[in-house]
C-alpha atoms as a PDB file:
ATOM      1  CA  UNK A   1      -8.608  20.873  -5.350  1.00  0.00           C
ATOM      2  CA  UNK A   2     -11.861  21.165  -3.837  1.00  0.00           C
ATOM      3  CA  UNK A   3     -12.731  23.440  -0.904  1.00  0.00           C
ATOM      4  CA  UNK A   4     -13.784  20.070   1.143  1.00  0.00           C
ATOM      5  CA  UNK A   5     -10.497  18.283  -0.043  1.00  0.00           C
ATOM      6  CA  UNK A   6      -8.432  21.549   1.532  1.00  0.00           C
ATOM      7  CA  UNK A   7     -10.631  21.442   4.845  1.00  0.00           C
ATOM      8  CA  UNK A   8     -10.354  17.430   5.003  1.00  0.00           C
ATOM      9  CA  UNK A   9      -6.567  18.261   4.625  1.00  0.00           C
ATOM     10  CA  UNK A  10      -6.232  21.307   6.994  1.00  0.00           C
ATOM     11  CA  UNK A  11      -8.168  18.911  10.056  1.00  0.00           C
ATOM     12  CA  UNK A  12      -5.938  15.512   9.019  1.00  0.00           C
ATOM     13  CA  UNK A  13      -2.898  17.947   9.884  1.00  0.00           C
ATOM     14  CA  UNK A  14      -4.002  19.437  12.737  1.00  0.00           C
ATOM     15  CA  UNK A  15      -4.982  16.554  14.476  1.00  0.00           C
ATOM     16  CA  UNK A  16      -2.121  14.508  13.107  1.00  0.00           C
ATOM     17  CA  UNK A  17       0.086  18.182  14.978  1.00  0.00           C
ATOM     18  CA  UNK A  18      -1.804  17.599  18.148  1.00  0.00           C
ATOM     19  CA  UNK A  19      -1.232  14.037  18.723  1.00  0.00           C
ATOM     20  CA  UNK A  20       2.480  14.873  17.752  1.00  0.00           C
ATOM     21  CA  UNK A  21       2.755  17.751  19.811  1.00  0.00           C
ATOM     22  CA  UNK A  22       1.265  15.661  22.983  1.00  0.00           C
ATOM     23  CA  UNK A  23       3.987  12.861  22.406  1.00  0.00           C
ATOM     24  CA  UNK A  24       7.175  15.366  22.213  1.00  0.00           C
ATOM     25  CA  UNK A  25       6.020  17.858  25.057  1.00  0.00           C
ATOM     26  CA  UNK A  26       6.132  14.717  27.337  1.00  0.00           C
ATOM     27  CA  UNK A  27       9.884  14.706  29.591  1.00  0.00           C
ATOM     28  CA  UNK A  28      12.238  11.789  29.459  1.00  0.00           C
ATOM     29  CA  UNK A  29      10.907  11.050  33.035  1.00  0.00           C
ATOM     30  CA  UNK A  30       7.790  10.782  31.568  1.00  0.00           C
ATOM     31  CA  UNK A  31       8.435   8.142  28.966  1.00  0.00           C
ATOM     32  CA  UNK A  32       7.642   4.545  29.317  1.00  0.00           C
ATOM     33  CA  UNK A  33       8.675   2.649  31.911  1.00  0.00           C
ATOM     34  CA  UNK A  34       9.596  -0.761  31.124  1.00  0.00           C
ATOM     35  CA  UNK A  35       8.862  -1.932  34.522  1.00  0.00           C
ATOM     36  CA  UNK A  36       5.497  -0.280  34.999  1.00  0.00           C
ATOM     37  CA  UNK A  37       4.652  -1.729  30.955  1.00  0.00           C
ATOM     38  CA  UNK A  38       5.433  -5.071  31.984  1.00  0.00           C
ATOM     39  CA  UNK A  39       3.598  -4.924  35.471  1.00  0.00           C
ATOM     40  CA  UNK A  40       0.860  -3.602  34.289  1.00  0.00           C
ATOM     41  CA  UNK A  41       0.973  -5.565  30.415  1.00  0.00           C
ATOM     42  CA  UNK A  42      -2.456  -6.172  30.224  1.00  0.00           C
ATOM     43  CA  UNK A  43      -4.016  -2.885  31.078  1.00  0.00           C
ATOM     44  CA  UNK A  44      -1.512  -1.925  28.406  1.00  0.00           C
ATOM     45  CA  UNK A  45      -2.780  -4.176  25.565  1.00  0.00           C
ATOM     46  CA  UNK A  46      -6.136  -3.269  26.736  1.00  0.00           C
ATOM     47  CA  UNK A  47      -5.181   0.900  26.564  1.00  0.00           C
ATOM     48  CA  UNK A  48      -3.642   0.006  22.648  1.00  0.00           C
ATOM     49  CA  UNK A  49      -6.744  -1.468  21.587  1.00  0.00           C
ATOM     50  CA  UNK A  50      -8.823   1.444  22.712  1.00  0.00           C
ATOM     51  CA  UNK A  51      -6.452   3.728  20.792  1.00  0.00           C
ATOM     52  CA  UNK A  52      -6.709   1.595  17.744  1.00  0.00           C
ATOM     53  CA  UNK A  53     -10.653   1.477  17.997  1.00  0.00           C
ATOM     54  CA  UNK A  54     -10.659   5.525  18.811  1.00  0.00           C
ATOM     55  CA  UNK A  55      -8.164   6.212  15.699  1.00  0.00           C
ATOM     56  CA  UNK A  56     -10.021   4.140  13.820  1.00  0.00           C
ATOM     57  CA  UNK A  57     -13.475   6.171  14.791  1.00  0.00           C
ATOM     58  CA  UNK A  58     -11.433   8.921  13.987  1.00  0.00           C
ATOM     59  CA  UNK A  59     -10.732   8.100  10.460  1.00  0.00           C
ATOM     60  CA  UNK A  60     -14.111   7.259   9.715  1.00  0.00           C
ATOM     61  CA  UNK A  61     -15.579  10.368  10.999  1.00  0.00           C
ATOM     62  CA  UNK A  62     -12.834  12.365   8.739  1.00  0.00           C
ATOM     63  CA  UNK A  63     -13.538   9.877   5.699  1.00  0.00           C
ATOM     64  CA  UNK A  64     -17.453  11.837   6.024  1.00  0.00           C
ATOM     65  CA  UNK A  65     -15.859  14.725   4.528  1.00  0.00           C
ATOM     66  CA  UNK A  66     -16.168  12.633   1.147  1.00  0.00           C
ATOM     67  CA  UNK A  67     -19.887  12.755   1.487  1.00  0.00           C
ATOM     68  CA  UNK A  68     -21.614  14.696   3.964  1.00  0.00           C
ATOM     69  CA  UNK A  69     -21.733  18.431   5.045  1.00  0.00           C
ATOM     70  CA  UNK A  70     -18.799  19.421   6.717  1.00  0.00           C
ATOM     71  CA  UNK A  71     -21.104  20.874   9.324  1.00  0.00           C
ATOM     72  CA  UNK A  72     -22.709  17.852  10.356  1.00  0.00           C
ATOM     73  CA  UNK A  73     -19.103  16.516  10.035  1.00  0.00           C
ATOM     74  CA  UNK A  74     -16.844  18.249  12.647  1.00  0.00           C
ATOM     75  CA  UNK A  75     -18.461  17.667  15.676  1.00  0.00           C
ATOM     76  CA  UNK A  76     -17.848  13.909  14.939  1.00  0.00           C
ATOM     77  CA  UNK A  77     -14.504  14.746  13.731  1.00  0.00           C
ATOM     78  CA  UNK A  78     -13.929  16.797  17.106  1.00  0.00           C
ATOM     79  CA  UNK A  79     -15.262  14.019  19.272  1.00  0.00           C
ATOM     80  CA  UNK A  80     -13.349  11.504  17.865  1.00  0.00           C
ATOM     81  CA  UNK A  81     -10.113  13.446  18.397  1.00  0.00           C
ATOM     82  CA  UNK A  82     -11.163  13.895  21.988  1.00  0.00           C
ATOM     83  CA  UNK A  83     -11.480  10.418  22.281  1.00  0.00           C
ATOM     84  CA  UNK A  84      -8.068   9.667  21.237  1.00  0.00           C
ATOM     85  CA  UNK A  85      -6.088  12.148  23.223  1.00  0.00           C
ATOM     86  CA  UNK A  86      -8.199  10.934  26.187  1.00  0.00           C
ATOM     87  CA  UNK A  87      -7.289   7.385  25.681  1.00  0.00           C
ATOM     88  CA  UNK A  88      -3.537   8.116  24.733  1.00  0.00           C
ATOM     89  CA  UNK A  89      -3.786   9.553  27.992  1.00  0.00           C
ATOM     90  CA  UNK A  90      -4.681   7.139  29.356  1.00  0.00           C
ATOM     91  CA  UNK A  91      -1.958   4.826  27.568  1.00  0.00           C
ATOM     92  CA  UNK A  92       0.818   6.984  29.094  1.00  0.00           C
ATOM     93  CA  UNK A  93      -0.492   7.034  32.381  1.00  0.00           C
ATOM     94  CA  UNK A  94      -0.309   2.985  32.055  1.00  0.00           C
ATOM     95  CA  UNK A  95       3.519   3.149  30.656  1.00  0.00           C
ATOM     96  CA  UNK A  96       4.709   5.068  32.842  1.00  0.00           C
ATOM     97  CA  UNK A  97       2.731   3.868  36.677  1.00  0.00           C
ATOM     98  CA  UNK A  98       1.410   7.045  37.039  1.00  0.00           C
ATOM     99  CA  UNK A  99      -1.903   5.782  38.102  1.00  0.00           C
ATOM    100  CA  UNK A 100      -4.142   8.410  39.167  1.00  0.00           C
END
């Protein structure tokens, strides 16, 4: 195994921990609500495409590992990341009508 398949490894995990540490610390109150997903349904499918297009940055920032410097690399890969806890964020808030 090569040192940039370990770190490519080491970052998918972490950020795959994060995101799954973010859903469980949320309370049951927390959760979706079906009546704020259905009253606000399209700002919903809007906040599930941005999370698809920001994981999808995501991945192709990490798939850079393959060729580039892992130095020019992580900031991307940070970014990205950023971008989708900011946008799951904002998906939550929009489940659960807790507009700010």
């Amino acid at each position: 195994m090569t040192v940039s398949t370990q770190s490519r490894r080491a970052l998918v995990l972490t950020v795959a921990t994060t995101a799954l540490a973010a859903l469980a610390a949320c309370s049951k109150d927390e959760g979706p609500n079906v009546r704020a997903t259905s009253n606000n349904f399209e700002k919903v499918k809007s906040k599930v495409g941005d999370l698809e297009s920001a994981v999808e940055s995501l991945m192709q920032a990490i798939g850079r590992f393959d060729d580039d410097n892992w130095r020019e690399v992580v900031p991307d890969v940070r970014n990205a990341a950023s971008e989708v806890e900011s946008v799951l964020a904002d998906l939550k808030e929009a489940m659960t009508g807790n507009d700010s």
